[in-house]
Protein backbone atom coordinates (compact mmCIF):
# COMPACT_ATOMS: atom_id res chain seq x y z
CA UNK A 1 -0.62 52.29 -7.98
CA UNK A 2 -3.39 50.11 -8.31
CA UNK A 3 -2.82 49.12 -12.14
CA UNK A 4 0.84 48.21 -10.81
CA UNK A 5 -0.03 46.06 -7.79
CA UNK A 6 -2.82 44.23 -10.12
CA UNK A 7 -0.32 43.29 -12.60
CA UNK A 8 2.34 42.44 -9.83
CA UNK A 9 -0.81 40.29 -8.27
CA UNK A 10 -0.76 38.51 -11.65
CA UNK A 11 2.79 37.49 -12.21
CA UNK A 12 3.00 36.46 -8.78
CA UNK A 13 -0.27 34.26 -9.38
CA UNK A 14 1.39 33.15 -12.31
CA UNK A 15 4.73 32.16 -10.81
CA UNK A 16 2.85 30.65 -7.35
CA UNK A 17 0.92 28.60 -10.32
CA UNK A 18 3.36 27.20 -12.30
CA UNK A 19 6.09 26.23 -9.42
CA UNK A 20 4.66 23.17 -8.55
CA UNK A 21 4.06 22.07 -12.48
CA UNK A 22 7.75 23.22 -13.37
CA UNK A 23 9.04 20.86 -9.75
CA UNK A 24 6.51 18.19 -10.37
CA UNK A 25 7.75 17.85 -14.16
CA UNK A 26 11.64 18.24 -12.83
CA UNK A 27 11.49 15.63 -9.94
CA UNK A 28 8.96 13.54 -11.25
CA UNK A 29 10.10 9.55 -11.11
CA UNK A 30 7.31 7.66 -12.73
CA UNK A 31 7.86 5.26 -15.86
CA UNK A 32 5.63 5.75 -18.62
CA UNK A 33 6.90 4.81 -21.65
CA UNK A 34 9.11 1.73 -22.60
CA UNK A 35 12.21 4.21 -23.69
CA UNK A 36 11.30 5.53 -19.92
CA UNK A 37 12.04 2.27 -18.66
CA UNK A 38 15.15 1.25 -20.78
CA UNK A 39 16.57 4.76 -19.75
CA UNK A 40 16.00 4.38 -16.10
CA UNK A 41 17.34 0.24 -15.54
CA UNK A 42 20.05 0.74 -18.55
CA UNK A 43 17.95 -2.51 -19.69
CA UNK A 44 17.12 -2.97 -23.74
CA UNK A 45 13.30 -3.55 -24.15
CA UNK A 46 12.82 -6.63 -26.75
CA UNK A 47 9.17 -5.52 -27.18
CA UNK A 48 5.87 -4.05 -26.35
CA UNK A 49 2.28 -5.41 -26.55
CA UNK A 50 -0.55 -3.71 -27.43
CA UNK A 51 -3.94 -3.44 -25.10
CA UNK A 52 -6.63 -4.22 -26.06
CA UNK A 53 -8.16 -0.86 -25.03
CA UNK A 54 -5.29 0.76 -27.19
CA UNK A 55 -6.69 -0.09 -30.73
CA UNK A 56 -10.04 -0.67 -32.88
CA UNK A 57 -11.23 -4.21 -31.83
CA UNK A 58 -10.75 -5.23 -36.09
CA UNK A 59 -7.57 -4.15 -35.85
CA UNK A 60 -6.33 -5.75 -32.50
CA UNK A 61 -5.61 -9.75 -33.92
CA UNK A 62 -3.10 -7.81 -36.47
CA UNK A 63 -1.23 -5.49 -34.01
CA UNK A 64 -0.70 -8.26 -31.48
CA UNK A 65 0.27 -10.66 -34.28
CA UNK A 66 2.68 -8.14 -35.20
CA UNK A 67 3.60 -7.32 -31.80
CA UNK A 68 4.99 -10.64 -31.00
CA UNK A 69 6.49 -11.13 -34.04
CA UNK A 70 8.82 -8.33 -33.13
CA UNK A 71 9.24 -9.68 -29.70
CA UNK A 72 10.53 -12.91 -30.92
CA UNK A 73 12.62 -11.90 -33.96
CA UNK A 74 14.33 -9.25 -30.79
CA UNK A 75 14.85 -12.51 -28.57
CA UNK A 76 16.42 -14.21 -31.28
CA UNK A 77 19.06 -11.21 -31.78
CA UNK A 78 19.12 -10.67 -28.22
CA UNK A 79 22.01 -12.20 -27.60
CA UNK A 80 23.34 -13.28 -30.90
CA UNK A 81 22.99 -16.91 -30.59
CA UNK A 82 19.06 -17.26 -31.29
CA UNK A 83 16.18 -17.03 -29.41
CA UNK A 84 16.95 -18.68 -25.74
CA UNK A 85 16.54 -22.22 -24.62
CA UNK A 86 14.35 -21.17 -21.11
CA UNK A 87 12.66 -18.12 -20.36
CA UNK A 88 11.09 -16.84 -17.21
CA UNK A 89 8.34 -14.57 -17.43
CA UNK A 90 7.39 -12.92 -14.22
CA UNK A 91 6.01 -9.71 -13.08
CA UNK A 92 5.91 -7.59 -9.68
CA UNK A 93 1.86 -7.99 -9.44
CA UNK A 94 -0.82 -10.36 -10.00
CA UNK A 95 -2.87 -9.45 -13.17
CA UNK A 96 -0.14 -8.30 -15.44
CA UNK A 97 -0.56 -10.10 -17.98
CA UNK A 98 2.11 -13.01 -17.49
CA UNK A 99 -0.09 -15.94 -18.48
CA UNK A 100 -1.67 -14.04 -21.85
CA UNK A 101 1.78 -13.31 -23.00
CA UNK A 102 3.47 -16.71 -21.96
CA UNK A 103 0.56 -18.20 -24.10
CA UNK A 104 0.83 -15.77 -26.82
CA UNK A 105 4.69 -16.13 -27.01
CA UNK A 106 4.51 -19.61 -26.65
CA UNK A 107 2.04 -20.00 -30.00
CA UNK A 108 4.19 -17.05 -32.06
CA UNK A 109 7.40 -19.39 -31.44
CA UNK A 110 5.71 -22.82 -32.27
CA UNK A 111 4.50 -21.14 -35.64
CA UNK A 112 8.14 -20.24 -36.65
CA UNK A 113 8.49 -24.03 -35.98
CA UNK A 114 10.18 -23.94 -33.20
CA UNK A 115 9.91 -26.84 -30.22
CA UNK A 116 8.22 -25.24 -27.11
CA UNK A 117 7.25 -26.47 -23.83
CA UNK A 118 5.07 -24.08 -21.89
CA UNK A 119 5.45 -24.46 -18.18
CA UNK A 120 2.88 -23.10 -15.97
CA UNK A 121 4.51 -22.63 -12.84
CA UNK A 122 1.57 -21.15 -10.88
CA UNK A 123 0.47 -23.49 -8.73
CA UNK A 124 -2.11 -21.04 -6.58
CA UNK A 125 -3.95 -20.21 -9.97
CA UNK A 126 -3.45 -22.59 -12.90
CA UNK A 127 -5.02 -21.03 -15.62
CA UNK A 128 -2.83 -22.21 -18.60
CA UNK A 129 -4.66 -25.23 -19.45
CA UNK A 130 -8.19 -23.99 -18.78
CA UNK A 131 -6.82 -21.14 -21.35
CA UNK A 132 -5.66 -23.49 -23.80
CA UNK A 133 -8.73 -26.18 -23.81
CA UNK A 134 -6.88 -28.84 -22.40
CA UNK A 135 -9.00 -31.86 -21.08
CA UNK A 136 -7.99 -33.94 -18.70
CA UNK A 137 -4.69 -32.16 -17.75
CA UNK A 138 -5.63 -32.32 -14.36
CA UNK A 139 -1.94 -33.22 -12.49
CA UNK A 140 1.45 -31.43 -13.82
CA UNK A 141 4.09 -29.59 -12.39
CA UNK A 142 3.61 -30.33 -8.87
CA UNK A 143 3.74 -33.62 -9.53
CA UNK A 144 6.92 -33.71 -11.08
CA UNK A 145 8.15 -31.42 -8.12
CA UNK A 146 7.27 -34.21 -5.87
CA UNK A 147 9.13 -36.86 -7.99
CA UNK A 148 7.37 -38.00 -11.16
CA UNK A 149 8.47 -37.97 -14.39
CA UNK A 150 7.55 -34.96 -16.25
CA UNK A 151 7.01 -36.61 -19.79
CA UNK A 152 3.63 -38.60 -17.63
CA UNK A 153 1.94 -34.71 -17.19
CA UNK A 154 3.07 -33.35 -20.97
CA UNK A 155 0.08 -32.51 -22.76
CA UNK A 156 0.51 -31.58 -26.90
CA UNK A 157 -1.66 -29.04 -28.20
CA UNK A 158 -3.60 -28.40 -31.92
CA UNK A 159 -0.81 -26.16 -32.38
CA UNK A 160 2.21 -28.15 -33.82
CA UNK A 161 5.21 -27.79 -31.70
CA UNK A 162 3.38 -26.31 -28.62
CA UNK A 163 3.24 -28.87 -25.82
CA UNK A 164 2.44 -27.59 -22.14
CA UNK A 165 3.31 -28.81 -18.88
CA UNK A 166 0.06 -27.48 -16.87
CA UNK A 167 0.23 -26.56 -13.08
CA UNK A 168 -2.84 -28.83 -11.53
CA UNK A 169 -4.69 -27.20 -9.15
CA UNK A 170 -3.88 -27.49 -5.22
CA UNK A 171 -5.34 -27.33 -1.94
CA UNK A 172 -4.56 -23.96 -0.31
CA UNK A 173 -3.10 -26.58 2.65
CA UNK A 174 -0.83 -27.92 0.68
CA UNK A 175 0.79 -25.10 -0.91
C-alpha cells in the first residue's frame, strides 16, 4: 500500500506542478515577439531594430545599418506609392527609443537621397539637436506654433538632404 500511495503522491505532485505552467502558458497575454504583435493588432510590422545589448559591439553599426535599411525599403512598399510624405513616430512611454530611431530613420532616408525634414516635436525634452551637434538652434518649433515662419528655425545638417526643425527648450511655465 505504501509503494502505491508514494507513486499516487507523485503524479499528483506532478499534476499540482504543472497546472499552473500548462494555465499560465494557455492564458498568458504578453507580447514578445514582433509576429506576437502583428498577430494580436492584425497590424503588419515594417521592421525591427536591434539593441544594442542584443549583438557584439563590432557588429552593432552593421546590424542597425541593415536594420533600417529594411525599415525603409518596407515603408516604401507599404503602401505601394513610396515611402510616405509625414510620419509620426510615437510611443506609449518615455525612453523608448523615439528620438534614436527618428534620427536614425531620418539619416537612412537622406542617404537614399531623399529630402527630409526632421521635426522634433518634444517640447518638454528637446534632445534632437543636442543629438545631432547643432549650434545655435536654440528657437524652433514652438516658435512657429506661436506664429513664425518655420523656414527662420530650419537648420541643415553635414548630412545632405537632412535638415531639422529642433524643438527649443521651454520653461516648465510655459508649457
Amino acid at each position: 500500500k505504501r509503494k502505491k500511495y508514494a507513486i499516487a503522491l507523485m503524479f499528483a505532485a506532478m499534476a499540482l506542478g504543472a497546472t499552473p505552467a500548462i494555465l499560465k502558458n494557455r492564458f498568458d497575454k504578453s507580447l514578445r515577439t514582433p509576429n506576437d504583435v502583428a498577430h494580436a493588432t492584425g497590424i503588419r510590422i515594417i521592421g525591427t531594430t536591434t539593441r544594442s545589448t542584443d549583438v557584439e559591439q563590432s557588429f552593432l553599426y552593421e546590424h542597425s545599418v541593415n536594420d533600417y535599411q529594411t525599415i525603409c525599403a518596407n515603408l516604401g512598399m507599404l503602401n505601394g506609392h513610396g515611402i510616405p510624405k509625414k510620419l509620426s513616430i510615437t510611443s506609449p512611454r518615455p525612453r523608448d527609443g523615439k528620438t534614436t530611431f527618428a534620427i536614425n530613420l531620418s539619416v537612412s532616408l537622406a542617404r537614399m537621397n531623399k529630402k527630409v525634414l526632421l521635426i522634433d516635436g518634444d517640447l518638454r525634452k528637446a534632445d534632437i539637436a543636442y543629438l545631432m551637434k547643432l549650434t545655435g538652434a536654440s528657437n524652433g518649433l514652438k516658435n512657429v506654433l506661436l506664429g513664425a515662419e518655420p523656414q527662420n528655425f530650419i537648420c541643415s545638417t553635414s548630412i545632405e538632404g537632412l535638415d531639422i526643425l529642433p524643438s527649443n527648450p521651454c520653461q516648465p511655465s510655459t508649457v
